[in-house]
PDB file of N, CA and C in Angstrom:
ATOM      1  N   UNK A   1       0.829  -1.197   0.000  1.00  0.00           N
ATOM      2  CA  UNK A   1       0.000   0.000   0.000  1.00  0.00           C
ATOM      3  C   UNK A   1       0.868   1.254   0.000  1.00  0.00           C
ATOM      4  N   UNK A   2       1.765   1.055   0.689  1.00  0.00           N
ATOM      5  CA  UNK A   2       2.844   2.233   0.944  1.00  0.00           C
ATOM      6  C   UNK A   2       3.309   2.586  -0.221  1.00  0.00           C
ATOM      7  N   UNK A   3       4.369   1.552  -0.991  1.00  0.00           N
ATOM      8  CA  UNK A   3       4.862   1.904  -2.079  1.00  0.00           C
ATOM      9  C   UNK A   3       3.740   2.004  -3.799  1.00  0.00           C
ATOM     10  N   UNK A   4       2.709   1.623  -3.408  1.00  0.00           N
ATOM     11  CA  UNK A   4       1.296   2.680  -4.525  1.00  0.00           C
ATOM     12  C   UNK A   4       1.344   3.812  -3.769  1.00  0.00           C
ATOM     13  N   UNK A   5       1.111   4.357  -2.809  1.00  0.00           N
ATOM     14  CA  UNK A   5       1.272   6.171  -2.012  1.00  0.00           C
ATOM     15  C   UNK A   5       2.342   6.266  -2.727  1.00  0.00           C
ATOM     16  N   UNK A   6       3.467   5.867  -2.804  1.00  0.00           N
ATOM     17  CA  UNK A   6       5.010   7.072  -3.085  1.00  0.00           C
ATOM     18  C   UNK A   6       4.863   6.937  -4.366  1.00  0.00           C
ATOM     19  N   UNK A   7       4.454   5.595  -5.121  1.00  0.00           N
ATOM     20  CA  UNK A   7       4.262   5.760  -6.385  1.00  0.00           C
ATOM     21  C   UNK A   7       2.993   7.079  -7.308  1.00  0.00           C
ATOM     22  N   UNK A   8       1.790   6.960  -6.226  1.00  0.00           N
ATOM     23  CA  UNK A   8       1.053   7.723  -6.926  1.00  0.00           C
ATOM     24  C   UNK A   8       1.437   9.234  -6.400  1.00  0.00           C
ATOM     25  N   UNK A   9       2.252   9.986  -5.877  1.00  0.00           N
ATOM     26  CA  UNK A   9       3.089  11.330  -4.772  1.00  0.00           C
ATOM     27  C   UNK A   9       3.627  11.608  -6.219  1.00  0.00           C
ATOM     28  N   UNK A  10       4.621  10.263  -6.377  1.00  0.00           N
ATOM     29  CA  UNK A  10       5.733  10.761  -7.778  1.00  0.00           C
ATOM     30  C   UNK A  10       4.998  11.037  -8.973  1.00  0.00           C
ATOM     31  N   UNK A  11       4.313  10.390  -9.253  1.00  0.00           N
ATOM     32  CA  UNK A  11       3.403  10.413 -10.703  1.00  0.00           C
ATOM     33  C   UNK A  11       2.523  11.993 -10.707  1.00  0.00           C
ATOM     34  N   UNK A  12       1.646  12.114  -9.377  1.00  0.00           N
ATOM     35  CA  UNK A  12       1.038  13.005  -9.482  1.00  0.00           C
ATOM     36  C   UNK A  12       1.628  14.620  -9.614  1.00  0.00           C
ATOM     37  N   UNK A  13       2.819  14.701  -9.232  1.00  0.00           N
ATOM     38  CA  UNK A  13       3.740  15.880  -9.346  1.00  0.00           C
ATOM     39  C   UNK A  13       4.353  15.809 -10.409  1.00  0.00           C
ATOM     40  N   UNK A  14       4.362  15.090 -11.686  1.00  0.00           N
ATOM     41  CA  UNK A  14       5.329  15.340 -13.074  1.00  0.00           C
ATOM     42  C   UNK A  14       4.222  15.867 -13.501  1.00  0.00           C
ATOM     43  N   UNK A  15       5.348  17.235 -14.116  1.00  0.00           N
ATOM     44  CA  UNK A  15       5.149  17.862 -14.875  1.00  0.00           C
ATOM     45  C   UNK A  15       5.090  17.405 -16.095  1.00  0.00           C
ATOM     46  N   UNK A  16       3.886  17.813 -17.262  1.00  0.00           N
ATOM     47  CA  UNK A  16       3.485  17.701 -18.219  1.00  0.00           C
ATOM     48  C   UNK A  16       4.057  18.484 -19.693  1.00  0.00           C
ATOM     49  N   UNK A  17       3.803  19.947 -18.849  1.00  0.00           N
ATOM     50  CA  UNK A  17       4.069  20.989 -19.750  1.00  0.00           C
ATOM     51  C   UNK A  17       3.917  22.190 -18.338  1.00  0.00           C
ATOM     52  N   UNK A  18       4.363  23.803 -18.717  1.00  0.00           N
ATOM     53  CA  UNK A  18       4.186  24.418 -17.673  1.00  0.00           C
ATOM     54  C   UNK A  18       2.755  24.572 -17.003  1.00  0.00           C
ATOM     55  N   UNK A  19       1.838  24.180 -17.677  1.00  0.00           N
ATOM     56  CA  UNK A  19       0.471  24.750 -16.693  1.00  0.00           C
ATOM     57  C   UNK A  19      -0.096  23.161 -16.225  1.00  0.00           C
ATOM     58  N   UNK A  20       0.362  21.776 -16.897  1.00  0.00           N
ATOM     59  CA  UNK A  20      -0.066  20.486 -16.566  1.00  0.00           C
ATOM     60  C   UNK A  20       0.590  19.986 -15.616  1.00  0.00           C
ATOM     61  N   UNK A  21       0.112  18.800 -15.117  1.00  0.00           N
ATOM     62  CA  UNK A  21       0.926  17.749 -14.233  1.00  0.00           C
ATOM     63  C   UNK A  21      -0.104  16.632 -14.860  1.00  0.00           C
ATOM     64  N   UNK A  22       1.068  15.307 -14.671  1.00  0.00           N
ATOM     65  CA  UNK A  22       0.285  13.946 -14.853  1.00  0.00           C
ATOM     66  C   UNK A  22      -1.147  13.618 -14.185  1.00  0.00           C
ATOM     67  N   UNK A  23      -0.862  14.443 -12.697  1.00  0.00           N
ATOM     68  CA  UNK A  23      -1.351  13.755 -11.923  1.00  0.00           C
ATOM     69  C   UNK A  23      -3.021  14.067 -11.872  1.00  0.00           C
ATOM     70  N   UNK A  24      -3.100  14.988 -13.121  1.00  0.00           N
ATOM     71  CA  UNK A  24      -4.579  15.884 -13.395  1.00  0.00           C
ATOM     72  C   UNK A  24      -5.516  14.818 -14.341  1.00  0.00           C
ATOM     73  N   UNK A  25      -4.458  13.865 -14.906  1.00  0.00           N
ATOM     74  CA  UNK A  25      -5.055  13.328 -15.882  1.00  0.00           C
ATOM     75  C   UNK A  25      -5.162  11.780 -15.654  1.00  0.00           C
ATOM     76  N   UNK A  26      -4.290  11.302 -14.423  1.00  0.00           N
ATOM     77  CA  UNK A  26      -4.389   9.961 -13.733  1.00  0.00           C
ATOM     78  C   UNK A  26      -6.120   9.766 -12.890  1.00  0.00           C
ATOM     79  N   UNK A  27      -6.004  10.865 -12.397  1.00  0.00           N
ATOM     80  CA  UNK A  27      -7.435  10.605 -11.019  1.00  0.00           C
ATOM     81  C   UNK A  27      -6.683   9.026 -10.541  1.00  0.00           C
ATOM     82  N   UNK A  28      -5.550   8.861  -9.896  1.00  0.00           N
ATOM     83  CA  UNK A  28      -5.225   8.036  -9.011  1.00  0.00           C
ATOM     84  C   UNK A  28      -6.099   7.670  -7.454  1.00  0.00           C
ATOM     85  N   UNK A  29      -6.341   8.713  -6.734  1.00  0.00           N
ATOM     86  CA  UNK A  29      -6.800   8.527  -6.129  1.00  0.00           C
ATOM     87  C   UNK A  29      -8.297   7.593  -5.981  1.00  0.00           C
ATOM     88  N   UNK A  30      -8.990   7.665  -7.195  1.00  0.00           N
ATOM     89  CA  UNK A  30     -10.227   7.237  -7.217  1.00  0.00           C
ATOM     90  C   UNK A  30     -10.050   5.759  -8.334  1.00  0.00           C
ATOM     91  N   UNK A  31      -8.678   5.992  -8.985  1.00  0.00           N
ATOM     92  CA  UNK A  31      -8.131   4.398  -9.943  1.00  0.00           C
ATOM     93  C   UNK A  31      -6.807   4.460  -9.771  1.00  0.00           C
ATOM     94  N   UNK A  32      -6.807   3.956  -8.380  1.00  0.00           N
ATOM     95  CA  UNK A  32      -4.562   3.161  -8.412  1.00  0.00           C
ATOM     96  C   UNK A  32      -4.154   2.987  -9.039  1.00  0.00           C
ATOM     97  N   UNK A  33      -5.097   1.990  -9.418  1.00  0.00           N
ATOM     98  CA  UNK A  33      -4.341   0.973 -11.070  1.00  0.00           C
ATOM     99  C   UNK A  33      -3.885   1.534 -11.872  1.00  0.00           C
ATOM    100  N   UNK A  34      -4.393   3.286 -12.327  1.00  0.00           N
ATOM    101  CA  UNK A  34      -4.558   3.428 -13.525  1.00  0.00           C
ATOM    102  C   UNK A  34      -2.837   3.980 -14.014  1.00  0.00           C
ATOM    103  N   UNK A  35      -1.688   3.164 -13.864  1.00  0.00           N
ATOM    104  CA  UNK A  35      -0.431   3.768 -14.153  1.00  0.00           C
ATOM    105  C   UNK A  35      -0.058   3.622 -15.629  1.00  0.00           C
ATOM    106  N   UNK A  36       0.206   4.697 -16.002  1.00  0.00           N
ATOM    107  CA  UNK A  36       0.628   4.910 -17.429  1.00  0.00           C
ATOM    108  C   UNK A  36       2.131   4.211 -17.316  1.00  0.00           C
ATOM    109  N   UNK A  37       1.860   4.367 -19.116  1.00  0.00           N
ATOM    110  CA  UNK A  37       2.984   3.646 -19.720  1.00  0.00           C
ATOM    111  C   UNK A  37       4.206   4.453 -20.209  1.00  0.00           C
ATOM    112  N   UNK A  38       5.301   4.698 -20.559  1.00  0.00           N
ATOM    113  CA  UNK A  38       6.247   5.876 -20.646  1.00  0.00           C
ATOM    114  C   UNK A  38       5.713   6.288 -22.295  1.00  0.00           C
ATOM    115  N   UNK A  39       4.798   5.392 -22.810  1.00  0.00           N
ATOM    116  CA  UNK A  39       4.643   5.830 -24.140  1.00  0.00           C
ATOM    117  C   UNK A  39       3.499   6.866 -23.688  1.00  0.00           C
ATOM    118  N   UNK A  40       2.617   6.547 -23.424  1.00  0.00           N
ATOM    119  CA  UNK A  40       1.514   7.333 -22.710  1.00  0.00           C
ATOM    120  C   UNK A  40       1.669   8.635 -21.865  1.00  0.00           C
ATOM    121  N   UNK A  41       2.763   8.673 -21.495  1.00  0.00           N
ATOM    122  CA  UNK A  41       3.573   9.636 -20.723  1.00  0.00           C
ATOM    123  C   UNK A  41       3.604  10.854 -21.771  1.00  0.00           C
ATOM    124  N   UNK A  42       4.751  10.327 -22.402  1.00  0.00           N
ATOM    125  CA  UNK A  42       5.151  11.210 -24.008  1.00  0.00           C
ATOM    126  C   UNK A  42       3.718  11.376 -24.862  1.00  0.00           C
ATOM    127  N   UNK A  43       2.764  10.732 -24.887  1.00  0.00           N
ATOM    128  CA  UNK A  43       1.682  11.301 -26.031  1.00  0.00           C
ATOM    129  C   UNK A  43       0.755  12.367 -24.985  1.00  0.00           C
ATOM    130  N   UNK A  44       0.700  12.367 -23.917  1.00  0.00           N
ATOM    131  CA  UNK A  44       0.184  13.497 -22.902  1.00  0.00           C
ATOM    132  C   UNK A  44       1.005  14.705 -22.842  1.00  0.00           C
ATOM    133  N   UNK A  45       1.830  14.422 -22.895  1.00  0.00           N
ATOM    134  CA  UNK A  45       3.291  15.516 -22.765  1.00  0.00           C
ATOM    135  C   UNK A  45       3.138  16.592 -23.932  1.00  0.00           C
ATOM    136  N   UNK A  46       3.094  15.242 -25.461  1.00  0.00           N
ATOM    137  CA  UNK A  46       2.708  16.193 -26.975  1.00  0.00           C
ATOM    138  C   UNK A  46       1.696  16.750 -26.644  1.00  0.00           C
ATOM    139  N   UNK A  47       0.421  16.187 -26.021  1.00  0.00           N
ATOM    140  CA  UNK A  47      -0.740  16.814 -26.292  1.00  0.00           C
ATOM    141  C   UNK A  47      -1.014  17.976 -25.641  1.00  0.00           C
ATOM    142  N   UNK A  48       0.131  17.958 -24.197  1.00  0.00           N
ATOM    143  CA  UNK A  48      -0.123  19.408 -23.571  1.00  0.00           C
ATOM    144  C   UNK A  48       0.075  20.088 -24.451  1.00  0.00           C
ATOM    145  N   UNK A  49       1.546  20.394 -24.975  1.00  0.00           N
ATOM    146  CA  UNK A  49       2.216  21.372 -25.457  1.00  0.00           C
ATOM    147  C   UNK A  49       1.337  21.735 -27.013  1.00  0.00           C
ATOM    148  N   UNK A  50       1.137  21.016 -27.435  1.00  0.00           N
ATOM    149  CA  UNK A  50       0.321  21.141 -28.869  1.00  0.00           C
ATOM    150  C   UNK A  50      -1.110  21.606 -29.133  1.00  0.00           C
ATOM    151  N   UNK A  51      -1.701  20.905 -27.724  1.00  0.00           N
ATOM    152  CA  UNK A  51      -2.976  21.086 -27.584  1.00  0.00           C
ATOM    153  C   UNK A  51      -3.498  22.371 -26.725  1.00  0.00           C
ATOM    154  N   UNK A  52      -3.435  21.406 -25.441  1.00  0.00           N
ATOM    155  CA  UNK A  52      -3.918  22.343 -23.956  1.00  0.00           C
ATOM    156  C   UNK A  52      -3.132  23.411 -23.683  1.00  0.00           C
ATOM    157  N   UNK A  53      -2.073  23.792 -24.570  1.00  0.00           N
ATOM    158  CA  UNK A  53      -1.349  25.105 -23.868  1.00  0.00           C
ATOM    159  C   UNK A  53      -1.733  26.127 -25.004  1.00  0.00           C
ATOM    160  N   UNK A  54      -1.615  25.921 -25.883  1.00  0.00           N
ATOM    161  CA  UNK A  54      -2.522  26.626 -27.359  1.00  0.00           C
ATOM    162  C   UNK A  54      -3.890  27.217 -26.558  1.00  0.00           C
ATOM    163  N   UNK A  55      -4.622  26.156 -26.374  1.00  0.00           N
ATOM    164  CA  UNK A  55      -5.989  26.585 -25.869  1.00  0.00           C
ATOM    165  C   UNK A  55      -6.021  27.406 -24.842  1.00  0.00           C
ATOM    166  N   UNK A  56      -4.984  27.043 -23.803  1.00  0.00           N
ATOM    167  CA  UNK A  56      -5.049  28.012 -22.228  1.00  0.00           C
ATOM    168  C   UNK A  56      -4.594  29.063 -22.751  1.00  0.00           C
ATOM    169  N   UNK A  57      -4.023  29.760 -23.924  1.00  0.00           N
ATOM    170  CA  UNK A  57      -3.412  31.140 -24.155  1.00  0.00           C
ATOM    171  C   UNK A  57      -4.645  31.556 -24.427  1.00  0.00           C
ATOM    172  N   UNK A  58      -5.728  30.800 -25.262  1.00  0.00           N
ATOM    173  CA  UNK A  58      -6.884  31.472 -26.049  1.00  0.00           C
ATOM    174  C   UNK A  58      -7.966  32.025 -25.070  1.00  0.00           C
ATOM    175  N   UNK A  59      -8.217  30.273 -24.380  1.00  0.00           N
ATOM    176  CA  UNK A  59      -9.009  30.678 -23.195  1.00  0.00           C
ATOM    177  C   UNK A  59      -9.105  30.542 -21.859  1.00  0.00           C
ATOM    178  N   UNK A  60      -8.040  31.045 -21.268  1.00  0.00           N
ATOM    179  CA  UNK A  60      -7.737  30.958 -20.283  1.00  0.00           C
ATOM    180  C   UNK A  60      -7.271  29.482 -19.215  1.00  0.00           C
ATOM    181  N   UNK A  61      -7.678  29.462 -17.944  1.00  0.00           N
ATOM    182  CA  UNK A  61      -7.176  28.176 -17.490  1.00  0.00           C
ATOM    183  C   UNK A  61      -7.874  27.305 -17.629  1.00  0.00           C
ATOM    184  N   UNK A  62      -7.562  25.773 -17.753  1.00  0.00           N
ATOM    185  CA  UNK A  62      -8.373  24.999 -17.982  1.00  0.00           C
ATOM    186  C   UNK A  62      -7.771  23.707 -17.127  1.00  0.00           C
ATOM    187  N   UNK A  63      -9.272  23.136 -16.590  1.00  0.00           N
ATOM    188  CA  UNK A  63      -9.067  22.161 -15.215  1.00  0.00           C
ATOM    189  C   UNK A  63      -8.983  21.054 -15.779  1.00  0.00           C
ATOM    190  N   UNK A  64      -8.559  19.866 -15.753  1.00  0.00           N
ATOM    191  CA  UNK A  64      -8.323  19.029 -16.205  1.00  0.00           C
ATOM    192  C   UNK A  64      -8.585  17.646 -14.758  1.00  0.00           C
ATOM    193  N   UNK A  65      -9.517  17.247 -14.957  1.00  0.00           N
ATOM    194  CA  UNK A  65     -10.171  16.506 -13.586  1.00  0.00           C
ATOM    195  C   UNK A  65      -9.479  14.665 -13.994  1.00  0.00           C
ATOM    196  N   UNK A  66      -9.945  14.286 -15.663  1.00  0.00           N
ATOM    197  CA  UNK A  66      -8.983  12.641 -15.954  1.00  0.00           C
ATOM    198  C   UNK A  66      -8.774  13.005 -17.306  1.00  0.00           C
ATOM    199  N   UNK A  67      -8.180  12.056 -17.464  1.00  0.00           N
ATOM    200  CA  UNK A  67      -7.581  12.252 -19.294  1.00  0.00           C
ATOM    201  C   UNK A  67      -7.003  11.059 -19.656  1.00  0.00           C
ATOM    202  N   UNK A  68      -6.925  10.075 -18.737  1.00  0.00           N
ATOM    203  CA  UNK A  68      -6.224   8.768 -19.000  1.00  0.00           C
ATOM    204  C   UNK A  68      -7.183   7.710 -18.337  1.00  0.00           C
ATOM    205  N   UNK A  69      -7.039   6.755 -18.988  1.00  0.00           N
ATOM    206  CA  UNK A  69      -7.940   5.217 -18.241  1.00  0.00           C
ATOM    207  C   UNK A  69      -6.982   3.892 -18.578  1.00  0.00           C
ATOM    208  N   UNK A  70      -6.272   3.211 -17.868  1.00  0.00           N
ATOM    209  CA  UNK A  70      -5.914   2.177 -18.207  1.00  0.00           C
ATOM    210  C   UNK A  70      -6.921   1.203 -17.573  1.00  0.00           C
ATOM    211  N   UNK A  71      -8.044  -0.071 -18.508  1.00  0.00           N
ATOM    212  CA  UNK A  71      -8.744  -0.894 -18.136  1.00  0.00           C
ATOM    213  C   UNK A  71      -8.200  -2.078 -18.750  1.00  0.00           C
ATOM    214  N   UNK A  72      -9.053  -3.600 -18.246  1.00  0.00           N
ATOM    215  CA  UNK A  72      -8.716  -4.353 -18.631  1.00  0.00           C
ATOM    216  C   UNK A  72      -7.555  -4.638 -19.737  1.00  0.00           C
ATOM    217  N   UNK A  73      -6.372  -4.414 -19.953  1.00  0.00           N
ATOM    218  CA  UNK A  73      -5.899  -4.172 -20.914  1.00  0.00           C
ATOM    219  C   UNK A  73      -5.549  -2.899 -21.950  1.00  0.00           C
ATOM    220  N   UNK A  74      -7.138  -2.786 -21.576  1.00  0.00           N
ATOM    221  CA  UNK A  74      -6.753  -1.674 -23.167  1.00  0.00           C
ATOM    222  C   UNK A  74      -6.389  -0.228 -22.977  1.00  0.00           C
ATOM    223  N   UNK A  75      -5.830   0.225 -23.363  1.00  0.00           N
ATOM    224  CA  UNK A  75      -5.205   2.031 -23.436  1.00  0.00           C
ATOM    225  C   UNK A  75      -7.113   2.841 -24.114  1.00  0.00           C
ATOM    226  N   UNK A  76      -7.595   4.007 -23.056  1.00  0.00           N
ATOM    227  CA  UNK A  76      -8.215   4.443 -23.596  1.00  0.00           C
ATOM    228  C   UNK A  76      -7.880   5.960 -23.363  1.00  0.00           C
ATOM    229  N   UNK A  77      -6.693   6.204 -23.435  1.00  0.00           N
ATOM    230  CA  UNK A  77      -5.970   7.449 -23.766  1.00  0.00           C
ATOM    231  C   UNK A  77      -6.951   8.941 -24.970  1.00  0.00           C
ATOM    232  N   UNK A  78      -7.332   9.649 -23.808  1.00  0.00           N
ATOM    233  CA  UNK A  78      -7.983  10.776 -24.944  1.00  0.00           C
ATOM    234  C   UNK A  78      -6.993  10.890 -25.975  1.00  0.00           C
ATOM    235  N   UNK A  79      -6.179  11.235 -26.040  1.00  0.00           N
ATOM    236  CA  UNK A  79      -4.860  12.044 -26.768  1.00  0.00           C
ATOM    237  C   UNK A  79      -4.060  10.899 -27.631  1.00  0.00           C
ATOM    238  N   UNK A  80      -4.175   9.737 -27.225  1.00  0.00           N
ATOM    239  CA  UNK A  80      -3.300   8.865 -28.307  1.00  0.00           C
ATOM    240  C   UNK A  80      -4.165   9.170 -29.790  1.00  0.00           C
ATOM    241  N   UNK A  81      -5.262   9.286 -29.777  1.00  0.00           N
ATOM    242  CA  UNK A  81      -5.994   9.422 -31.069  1.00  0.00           C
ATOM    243  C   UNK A  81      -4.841  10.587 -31.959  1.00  0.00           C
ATOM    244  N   UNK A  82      -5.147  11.868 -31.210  1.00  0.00           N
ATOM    245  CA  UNK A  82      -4.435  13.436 -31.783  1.00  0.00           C
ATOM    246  C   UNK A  82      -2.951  13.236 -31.620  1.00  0.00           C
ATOM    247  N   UNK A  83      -2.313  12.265 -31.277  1.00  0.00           N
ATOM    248  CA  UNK A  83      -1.281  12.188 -31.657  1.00  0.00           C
ATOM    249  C   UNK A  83      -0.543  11.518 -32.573  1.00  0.00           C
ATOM    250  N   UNK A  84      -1.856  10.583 -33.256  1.00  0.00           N
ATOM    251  CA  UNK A  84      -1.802   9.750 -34.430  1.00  0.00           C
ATOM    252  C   UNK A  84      -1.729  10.292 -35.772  1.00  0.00           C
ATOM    253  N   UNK A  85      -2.026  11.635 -35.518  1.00  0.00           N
ATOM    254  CA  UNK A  85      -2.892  12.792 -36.816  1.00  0.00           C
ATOM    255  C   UNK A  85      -1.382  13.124 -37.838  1.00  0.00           C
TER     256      UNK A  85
END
């Protein structure tokens, strides 16, 4: 139990891009499980910088509550799609 706490502490404090953190787009607290993959890492990372930081200049701040789901298996990553483009 301990080492999921230090694991989800570390995750939730990386930085994304300057206005993101991972930990906006995990919702760990409410899905442990849900630990990304370092590929998944990097297509959140593009999507800040490309996406969500574009938009926060336009319209201001924007909250970001999940953005990632790892289930049974499958990656249902908002952003792997827009990073396919």
């Amino acid at each position: 139990m301990k080492e999921n706490q230090n694991k989800s502490n570390e995750l939730d404090g990386t930085r994304l891009s300057p206005h993101f953190k991972l930990g906006e787009f995990l919702n760990l607290r409410k899905y442990p499980e849900n630990i990304p993959t370092m590929q998944v890492v990097v297509n959140l990372t593009y999507g800040c910088h490309q996406l969500l930081e574009p938009a926060r200049q336009i319209v201001g701040p924007i909250i970001i509550n999940s953005g990632f789901r790892f289930s049974s298996g499958v990656l249902s990553n908002l952003l792997t799609k827009y990073t396919r483009l």
